[in-house]
C-alpha atoms as a PDB file:
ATOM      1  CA  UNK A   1       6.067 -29.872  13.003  1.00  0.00           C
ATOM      2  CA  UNK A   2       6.436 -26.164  12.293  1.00  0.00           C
ATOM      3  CA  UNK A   3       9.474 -25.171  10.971  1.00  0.00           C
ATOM      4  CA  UNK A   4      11.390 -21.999  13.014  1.00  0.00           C
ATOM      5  CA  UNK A   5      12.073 -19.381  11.461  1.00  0.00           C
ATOM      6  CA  UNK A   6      15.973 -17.889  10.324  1.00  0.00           C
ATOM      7  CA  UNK A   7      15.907 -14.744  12.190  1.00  0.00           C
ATOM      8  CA  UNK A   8      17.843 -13.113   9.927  1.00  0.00           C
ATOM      9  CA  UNK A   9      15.210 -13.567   7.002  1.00  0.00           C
ATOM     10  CA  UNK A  10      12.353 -11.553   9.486  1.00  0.00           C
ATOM     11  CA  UNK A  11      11.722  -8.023   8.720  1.00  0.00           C
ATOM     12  CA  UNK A  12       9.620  -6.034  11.020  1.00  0.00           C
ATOM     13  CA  UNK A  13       6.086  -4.676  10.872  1.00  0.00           C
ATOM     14  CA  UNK A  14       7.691  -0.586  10.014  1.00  0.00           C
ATOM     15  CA  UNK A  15      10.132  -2.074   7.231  1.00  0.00           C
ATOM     16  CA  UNK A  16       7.119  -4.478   5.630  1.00  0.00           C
ATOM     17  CA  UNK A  17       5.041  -1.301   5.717  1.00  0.00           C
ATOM     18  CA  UNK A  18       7.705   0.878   4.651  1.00  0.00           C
ATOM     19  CA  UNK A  19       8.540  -1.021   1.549  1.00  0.00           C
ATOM     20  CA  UNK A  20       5.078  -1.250   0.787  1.00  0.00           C
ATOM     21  CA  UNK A  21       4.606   2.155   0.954  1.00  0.00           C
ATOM     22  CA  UNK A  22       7.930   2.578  -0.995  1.00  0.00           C
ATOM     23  CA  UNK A  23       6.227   0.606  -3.944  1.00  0.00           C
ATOM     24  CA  UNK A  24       2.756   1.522  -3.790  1.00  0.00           C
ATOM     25  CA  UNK A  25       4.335   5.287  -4.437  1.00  0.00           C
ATOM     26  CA  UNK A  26       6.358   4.176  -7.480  1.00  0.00           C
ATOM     27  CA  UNK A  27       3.542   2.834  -8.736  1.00  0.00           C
ATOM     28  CA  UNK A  28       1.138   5.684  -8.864  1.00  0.00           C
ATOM     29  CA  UNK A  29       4.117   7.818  -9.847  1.00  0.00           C
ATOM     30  CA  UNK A  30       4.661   5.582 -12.970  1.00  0.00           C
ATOM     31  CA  UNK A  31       0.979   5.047 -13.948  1.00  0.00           C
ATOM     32  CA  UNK A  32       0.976   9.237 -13.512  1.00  0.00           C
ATOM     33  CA  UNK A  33       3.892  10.058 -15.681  1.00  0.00           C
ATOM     34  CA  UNK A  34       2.203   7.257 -18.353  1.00  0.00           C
ATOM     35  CA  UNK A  35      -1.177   9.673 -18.201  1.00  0.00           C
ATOM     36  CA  UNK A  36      -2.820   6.670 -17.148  1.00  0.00           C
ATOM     37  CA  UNK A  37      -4.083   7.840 -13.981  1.00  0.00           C
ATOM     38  CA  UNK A  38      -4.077  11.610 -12.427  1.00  0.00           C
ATOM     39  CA  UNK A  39      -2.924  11.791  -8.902  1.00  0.00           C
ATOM     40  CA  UNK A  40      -6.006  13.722  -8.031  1.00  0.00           C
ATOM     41  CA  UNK A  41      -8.656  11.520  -9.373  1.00  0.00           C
ATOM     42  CA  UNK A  42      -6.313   8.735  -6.961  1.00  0.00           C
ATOM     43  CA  UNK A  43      -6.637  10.768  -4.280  1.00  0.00           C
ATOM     44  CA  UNK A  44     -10.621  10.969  -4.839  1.00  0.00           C
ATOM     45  CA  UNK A  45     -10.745   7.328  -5.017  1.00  0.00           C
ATOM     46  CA  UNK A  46      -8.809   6.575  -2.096  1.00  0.00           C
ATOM     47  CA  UNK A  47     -10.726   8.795   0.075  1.00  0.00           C
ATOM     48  CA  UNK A  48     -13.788   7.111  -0.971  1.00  0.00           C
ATOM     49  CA  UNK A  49     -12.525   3.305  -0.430  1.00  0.00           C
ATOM     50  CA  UNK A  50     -11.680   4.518   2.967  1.00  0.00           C
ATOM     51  CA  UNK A  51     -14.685   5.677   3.314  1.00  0.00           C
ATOM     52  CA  UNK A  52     -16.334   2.511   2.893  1.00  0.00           C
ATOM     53  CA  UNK A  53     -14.458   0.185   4.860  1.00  0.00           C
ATOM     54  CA  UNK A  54     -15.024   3.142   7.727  1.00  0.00           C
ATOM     55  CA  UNK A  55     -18.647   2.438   7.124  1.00  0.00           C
ATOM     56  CA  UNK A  56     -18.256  -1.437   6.871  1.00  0.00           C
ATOM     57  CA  UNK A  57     -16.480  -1.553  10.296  1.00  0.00           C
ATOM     58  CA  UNK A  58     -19.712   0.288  12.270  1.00  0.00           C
END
């Protein structure tokens, strides 16, 4: 039997994409200030990724 869930404990789909969002950011902003990865280049990459799942969904 499935067990219900508390409510309380649910966040919705804007705050679970918010706080990802919220991490993802201090991420790159860490691995930018550590020189290990330029925000450009990120950018770059990101655009291509996007790019192919674009292309994967046709």
């Amino acid at each position: 039997m499935a067990t219900k869930l508390d409510p309380k404990e649910m966040v919705t789909f804007r705050d679970a994409l918010l706080s990802e969002m919220i991490q993802f950011e201090a991420l790159v902003n860490l691995l930018a200030r550590q020189g290990i990865i330029d925000k450009e280049e990120l950018l770059e990459e990101i655009k291509r990724v996007h790019a192919t799942v674009l292309k994967a969904e046709t």
